[in-house]
PDB file of N, CA and C in Angstrom:
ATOM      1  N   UNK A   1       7.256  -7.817  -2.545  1.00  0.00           N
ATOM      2  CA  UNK A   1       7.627  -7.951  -1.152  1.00  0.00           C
ATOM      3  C   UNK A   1       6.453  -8.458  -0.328  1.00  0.00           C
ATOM      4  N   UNK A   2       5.531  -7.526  -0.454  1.00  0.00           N
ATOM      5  CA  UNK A   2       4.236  -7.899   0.552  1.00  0.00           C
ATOM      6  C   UNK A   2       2.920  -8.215  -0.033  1.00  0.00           C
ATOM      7  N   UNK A   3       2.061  -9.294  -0.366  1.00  0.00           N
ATOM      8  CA  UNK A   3       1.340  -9.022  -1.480  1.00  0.00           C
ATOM      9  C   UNK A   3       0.151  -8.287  -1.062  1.00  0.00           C
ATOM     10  N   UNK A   4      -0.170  -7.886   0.317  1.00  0.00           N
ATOM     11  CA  UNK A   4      -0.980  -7.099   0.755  1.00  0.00           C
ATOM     12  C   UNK A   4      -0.994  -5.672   0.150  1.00  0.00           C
ATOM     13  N   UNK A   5       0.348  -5.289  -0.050  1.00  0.00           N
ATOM     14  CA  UNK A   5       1.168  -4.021  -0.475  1.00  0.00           C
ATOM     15  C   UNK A   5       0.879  -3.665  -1.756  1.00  0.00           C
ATOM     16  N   UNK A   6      -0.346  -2.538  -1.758  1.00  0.00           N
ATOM     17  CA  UNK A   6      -0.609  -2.734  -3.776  1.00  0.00           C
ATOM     18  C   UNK A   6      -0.296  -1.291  -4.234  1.00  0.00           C
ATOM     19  N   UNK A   7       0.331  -1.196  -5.348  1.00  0.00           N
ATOM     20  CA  UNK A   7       1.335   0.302  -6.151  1.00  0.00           C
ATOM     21  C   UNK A   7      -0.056   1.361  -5.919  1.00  0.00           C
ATOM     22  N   UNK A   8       0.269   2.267  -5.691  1.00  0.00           N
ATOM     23  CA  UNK A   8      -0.886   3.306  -5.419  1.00  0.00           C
ATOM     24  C   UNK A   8      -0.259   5.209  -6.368  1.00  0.00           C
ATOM     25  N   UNK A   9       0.602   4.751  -7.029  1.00  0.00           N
ATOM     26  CA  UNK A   9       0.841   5.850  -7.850  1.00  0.00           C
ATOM     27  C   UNK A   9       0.171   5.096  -9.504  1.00  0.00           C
ATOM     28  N   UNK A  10      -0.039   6.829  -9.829  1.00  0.00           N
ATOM     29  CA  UNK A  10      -0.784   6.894 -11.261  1.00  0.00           C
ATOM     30  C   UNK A  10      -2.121   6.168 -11.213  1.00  0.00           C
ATOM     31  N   UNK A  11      -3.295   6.647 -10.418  1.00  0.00           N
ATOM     32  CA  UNK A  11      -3.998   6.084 -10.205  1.00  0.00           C
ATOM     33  C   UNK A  11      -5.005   7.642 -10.372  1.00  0.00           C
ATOM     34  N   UNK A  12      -6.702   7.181 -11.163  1.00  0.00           N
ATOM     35  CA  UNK A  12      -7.458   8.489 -10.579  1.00  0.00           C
ATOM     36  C   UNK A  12      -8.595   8.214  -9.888  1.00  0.00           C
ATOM     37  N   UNK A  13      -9.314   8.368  -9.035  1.00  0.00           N
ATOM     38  CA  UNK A  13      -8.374   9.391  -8.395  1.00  0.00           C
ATOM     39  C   UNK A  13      -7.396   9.295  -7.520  1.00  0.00           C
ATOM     40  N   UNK A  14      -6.232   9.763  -7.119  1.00  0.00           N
ATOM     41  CA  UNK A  14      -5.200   9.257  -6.427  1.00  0.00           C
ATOM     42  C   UNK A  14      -5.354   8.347  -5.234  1.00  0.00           C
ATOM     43  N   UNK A  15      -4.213   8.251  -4.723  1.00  0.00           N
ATOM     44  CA  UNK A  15      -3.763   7.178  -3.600  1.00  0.00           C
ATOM     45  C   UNK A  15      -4.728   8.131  -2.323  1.00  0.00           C
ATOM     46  N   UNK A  16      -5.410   7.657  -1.758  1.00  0.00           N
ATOM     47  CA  UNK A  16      -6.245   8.202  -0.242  1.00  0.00           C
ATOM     48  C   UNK A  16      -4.923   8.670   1.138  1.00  0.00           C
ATOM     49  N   UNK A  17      -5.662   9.412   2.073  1.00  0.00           N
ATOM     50  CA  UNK A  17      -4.784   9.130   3.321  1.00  0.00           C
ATOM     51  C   UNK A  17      -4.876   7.645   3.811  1.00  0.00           C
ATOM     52  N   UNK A  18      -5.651   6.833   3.889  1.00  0.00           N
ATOM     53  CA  UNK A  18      -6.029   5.834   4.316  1.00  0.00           C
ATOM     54  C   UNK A  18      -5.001   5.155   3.546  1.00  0.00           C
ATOM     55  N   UNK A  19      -5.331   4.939   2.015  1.00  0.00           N
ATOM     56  CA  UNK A  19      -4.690   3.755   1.395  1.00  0.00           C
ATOM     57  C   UNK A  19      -3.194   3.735   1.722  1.00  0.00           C
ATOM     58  N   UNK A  20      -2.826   4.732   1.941  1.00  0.00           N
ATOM     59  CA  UNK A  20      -1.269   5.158   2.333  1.00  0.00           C
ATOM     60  C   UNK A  20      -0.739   4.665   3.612  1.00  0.00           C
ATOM     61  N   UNK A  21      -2.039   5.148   4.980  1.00  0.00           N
ATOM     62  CA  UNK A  21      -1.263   4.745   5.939  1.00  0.00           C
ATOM     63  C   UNK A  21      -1.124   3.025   5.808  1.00  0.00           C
ATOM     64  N   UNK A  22      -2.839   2.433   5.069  1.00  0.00           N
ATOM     65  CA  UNK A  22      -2.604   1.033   5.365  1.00  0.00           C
ATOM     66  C   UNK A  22      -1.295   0.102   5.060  1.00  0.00           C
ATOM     67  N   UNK A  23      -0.853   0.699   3.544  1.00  0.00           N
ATOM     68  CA  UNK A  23       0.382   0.337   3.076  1.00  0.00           C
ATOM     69  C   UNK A  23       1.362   0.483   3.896  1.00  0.00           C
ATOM     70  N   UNK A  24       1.946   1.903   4.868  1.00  0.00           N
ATOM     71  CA  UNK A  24       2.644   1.712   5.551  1.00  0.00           C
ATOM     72  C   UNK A  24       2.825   0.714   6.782  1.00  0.00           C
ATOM     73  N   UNK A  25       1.145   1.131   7.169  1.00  0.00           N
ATOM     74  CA  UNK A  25       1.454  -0.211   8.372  1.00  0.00           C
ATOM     75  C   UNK A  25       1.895  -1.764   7.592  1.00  0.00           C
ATOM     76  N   UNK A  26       1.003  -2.551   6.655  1.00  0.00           N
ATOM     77  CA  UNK A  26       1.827  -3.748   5.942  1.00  0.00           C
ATOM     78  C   UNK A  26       3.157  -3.668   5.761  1.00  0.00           C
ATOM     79  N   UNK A  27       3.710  -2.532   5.491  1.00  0.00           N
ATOM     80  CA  UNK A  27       5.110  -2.606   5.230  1.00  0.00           C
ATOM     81  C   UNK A  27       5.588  -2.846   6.471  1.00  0.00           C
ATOM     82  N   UNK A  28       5.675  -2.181   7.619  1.00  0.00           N
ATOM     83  CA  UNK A  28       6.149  -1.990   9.010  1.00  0.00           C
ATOM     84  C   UNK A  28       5.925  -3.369  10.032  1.00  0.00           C
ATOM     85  N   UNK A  29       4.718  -4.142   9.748  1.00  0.00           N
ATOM     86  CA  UNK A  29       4.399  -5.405  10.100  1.00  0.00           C
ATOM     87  C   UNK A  29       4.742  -6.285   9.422  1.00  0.00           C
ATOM     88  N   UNK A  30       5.651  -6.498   8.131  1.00  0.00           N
ATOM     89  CA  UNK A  30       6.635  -7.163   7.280  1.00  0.00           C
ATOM     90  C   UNK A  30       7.891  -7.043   7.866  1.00  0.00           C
ATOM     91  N   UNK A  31       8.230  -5.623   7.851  1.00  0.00           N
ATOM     92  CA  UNK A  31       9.686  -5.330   8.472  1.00  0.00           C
ATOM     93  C   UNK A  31       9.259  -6.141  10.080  1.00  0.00           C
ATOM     94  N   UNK A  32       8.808  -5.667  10.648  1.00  0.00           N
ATOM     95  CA  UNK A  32       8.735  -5.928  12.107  1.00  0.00           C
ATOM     96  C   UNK A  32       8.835  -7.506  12.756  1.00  0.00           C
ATOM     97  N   UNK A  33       7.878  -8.179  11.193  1.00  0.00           N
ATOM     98  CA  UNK A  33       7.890  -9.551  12.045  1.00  0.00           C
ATOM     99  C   UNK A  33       6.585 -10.255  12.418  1.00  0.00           C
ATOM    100  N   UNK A  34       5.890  -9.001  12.959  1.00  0.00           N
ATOM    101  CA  UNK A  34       4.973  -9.091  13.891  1.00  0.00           C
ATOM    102  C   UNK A  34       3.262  -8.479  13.122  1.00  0.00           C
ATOM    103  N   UNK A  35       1.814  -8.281  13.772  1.00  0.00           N
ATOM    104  CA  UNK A  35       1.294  -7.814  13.192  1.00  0.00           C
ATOM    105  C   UNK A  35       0.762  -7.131  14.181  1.00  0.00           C
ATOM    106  N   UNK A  36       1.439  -7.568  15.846  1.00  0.00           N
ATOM    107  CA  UNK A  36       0.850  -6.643  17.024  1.00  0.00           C
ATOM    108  C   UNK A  36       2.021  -6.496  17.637  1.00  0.00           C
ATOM    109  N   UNK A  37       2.616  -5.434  17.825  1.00  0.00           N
ATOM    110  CA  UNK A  37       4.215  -5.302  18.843  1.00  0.00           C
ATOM    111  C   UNK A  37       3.686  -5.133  20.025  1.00  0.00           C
ATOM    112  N   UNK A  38       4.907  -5.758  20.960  1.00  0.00           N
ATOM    113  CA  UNK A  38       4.306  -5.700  22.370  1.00  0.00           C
ATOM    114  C   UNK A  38       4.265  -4.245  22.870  1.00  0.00           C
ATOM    115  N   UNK A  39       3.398  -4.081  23.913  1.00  0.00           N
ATOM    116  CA  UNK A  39       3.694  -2.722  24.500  1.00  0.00           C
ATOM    117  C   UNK A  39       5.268  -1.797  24.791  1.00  0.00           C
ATOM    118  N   UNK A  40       5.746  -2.762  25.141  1.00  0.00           N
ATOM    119  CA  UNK A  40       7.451  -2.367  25.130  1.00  0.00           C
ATOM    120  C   UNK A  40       7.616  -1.493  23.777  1.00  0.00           C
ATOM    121  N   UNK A  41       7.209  -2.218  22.459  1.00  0.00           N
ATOM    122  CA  UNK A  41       7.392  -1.853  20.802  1.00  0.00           C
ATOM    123  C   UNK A  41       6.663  -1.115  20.196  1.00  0.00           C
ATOM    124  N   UNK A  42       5.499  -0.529  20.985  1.00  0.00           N
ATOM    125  CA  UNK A  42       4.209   0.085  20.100  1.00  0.00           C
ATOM    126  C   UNK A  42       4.835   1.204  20.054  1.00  0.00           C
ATOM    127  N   UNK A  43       5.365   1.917  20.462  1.00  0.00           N
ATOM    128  CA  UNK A  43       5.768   3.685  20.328  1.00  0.00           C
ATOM    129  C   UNK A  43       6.775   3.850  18.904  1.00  0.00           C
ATOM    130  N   UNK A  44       7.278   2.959  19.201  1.00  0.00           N
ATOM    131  CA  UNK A  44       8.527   2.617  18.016  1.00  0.00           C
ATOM    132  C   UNK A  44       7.875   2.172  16.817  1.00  0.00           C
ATOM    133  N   UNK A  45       7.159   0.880  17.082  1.00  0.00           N
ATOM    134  CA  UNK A  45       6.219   0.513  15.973  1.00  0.00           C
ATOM    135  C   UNK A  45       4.949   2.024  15.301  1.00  0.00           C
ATOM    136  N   UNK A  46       4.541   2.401  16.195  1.00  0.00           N
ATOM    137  CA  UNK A  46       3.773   3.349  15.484  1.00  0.00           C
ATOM    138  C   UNK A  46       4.815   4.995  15.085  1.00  0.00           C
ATOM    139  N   UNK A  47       5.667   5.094  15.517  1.00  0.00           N
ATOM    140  CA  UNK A  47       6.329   5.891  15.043  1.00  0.00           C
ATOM    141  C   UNK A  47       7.129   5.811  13.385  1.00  0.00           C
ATOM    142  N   UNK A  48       7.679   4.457  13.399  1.00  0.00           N
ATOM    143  CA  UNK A  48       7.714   4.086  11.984  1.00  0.00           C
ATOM    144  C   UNK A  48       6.558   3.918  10.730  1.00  0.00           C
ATOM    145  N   UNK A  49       5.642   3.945  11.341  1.00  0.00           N
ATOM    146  CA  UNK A  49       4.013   3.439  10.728  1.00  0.00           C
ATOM    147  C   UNK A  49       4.476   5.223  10.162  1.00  0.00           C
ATOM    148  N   UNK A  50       3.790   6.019  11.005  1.00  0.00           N
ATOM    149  CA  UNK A  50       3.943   7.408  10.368  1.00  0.00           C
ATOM    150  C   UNK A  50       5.137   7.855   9.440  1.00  0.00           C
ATOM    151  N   UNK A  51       6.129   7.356   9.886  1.00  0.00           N
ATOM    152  CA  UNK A  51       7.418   8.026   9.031  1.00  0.00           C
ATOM    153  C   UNK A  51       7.409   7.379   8.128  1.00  0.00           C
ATOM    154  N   UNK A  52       6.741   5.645   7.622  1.00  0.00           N
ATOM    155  CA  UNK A  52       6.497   5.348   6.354  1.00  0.00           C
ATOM    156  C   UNK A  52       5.865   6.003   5.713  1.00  0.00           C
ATOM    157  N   UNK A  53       4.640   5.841   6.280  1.00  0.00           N
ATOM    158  CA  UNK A  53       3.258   7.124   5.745  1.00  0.00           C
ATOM    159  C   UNK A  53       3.777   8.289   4.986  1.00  0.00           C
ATOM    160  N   UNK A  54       4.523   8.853   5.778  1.00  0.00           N
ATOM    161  CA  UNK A  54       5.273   9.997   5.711  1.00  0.00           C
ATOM    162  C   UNK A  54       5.776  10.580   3.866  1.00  0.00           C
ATOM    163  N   UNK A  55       6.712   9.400   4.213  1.00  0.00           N
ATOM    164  CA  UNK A  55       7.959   9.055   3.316  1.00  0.00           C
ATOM    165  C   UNK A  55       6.757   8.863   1.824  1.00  0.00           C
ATOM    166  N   UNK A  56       6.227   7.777   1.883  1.00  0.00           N
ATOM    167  CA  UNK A  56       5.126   7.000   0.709  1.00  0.00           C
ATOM    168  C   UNK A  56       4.199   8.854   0.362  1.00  0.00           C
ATOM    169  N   UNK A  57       3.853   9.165   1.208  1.00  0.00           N
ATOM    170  CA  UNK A  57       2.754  10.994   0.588  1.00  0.00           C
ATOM    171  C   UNK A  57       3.631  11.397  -0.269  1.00  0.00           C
ATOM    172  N   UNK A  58       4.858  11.547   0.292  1.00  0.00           N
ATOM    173  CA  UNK A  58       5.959  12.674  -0.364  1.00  0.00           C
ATOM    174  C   UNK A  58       6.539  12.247  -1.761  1.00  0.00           C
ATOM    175  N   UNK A  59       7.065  10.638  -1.646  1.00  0.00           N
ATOM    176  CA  UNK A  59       6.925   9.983  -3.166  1.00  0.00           C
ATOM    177  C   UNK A  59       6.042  10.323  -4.441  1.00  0.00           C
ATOM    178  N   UNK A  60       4.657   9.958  -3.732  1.00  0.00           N
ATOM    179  CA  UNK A  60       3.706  10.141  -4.654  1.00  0.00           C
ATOM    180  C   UNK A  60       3.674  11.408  -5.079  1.00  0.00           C
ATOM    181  N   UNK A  61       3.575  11.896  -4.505  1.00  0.00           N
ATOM    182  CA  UNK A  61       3.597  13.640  -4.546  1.00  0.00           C
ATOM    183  C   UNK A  61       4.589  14.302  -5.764  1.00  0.00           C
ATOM    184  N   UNK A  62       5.934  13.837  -5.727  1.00  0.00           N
ATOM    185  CA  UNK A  62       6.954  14.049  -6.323  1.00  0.00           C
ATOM    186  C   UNK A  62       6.995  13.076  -7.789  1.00  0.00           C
ATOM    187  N   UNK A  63       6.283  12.002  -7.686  1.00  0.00           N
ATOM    188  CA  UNK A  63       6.452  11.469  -8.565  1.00  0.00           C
ATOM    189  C   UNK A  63       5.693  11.595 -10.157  1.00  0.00           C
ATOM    190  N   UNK A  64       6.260  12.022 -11.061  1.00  0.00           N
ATOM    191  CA  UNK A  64       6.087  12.410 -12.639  1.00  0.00           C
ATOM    192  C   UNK A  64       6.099  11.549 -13.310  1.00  0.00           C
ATOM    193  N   UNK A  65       5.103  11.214 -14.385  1.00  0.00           N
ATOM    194  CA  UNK A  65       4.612  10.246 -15.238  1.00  0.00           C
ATOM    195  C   UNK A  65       4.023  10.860 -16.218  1.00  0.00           C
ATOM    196  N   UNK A  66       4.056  10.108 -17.616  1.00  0.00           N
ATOM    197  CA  UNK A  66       3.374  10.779 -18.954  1.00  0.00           C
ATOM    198  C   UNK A  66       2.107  10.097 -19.255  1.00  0.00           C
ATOM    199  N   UNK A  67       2.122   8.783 -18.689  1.00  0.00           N
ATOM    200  CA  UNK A  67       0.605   7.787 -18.847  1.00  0.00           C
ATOM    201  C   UNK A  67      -0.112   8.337 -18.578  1.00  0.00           C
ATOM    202  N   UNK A  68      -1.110   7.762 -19.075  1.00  0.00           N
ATOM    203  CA  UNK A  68      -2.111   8.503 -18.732  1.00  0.00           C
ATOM    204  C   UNK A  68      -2.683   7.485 -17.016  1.00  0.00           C
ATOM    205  N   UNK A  69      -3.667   8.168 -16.620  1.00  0.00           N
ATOM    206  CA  UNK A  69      -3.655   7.507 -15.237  1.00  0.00           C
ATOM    207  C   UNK A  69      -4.650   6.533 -15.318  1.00  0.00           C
ATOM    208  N   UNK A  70      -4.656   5.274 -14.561  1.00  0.00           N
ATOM    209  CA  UNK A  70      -5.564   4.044 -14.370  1.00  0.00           C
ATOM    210  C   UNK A  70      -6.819   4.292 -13.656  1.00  0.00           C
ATOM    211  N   UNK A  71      -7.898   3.972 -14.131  1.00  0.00           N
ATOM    212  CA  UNK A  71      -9.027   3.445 -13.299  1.00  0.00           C
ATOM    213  C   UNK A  71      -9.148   2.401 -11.969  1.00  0.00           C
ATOM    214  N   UNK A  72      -9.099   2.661 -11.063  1.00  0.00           N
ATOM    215  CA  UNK A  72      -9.287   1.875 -10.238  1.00  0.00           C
ATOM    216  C   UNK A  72     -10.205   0.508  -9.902  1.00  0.00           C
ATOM    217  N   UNK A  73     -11.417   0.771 -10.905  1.00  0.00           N
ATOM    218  CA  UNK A  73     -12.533  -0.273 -11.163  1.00  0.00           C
ATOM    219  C   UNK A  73     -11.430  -1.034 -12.155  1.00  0.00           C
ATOM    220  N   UNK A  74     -10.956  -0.642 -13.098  1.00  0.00           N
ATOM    221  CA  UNK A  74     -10.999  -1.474 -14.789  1.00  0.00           C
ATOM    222  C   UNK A  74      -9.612  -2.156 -13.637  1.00  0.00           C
ATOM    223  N   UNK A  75      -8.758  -1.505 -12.995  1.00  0.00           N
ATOM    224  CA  UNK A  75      -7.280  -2.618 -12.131  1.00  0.00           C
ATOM    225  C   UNK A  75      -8.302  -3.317 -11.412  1.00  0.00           C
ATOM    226  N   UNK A  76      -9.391  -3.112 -10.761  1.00  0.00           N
ATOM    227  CA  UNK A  76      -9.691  -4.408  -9.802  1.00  0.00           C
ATOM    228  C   UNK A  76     -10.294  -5.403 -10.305  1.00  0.00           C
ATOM    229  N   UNK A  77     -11.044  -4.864 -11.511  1.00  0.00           N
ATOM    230  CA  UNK A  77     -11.833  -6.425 -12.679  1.00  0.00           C
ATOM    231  C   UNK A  77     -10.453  -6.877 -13.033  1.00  0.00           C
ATOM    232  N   UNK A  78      -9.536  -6.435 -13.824  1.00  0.00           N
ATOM    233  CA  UNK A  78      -8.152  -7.390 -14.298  1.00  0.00           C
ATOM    234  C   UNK A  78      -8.119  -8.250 -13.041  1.00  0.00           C
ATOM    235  N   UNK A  79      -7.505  -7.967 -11.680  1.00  0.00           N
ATOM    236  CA  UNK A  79      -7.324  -8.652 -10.527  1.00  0.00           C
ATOM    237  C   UNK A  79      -8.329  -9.677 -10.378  1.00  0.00           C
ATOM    238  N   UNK A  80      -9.197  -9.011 -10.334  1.00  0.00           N
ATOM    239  CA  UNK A  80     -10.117 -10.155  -9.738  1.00  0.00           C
ATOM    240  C   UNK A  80     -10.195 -11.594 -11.282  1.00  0.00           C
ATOM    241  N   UNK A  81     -10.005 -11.145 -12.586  1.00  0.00           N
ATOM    242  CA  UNK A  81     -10.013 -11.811 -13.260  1.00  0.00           C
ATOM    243  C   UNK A  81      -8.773 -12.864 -13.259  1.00  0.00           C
ATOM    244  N   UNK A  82      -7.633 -12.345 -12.900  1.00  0.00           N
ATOM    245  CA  UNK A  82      -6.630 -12.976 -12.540  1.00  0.00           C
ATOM    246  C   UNK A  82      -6.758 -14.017 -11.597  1.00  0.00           C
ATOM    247  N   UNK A  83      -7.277 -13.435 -10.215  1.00  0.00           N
ATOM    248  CA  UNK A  83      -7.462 -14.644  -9.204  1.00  0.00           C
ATOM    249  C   UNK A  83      -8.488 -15.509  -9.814  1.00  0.00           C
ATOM    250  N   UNK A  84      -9.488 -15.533 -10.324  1.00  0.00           N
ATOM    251  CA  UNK A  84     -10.492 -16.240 -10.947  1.00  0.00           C
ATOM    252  C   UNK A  84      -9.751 -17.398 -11.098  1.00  0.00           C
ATOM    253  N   UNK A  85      -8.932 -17.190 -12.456  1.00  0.00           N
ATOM    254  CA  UNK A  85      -7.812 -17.835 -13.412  1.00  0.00           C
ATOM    255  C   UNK A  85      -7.122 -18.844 -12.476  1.00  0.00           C
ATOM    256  N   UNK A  86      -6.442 -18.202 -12.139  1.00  0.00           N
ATOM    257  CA  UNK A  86      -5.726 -18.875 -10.795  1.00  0.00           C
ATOM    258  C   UNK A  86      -5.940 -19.501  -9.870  1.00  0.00           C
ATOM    259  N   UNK A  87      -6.896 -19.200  -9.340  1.00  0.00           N
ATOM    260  CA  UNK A  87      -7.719 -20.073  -8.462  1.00  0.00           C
ATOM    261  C   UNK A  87      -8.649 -21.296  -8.736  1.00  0.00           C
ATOM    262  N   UNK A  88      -8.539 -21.436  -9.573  1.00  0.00           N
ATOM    263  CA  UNK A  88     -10.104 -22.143 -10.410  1.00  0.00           C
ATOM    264  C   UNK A  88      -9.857 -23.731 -10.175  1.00  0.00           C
ATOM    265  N   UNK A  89     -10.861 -24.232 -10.181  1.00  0.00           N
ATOM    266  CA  UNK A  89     -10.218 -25.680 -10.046  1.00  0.00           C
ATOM    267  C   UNK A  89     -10.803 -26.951 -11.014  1.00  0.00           C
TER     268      UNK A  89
END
């Protein structure tokens, strides 16, 4: 959906408060349209920001897996090896 938007379950050590809200806001500024709502929209806009937030803690939270959990360094060398690849000219 968003490629800003990166999976933050099964991860050690887990998903942050931060990494969570940021995801929600990308999601909410996808849905929205926008990446600044006008004043008229900010109450609404930041009210959904939280109830994503919200929603995304409680997932993770609930969510059960047998893998074992990922390194966060060894996913960002793959990535970055990927864009390398991809990018290269």
């Amino acid at each position: 959906m968003c490629r800003s938007i990166h999976q933050l379950h099964n991860f050690e050590p887990p998903a942050t408060p931060d990494e969570i809200q940021a995801a929600a806001l990308q999601y909410v500024r996808k849905i929205a349209g926008s990446t600044r709502p006008s004043q008229a929209n900010q109450a609404a806009f930041d009210q959904a920001v939280a109830a994503v937030a919200a929603a995304t803690a409680e997932l993770l939270a609930n969510l059960v897996t047998t893998a074992a959990p990922r390194d966060r360094d060894v996913e960002a060398a793959k990535a970055k090896a990927r864009a390398e690849k991809r990018y290269a000219s």
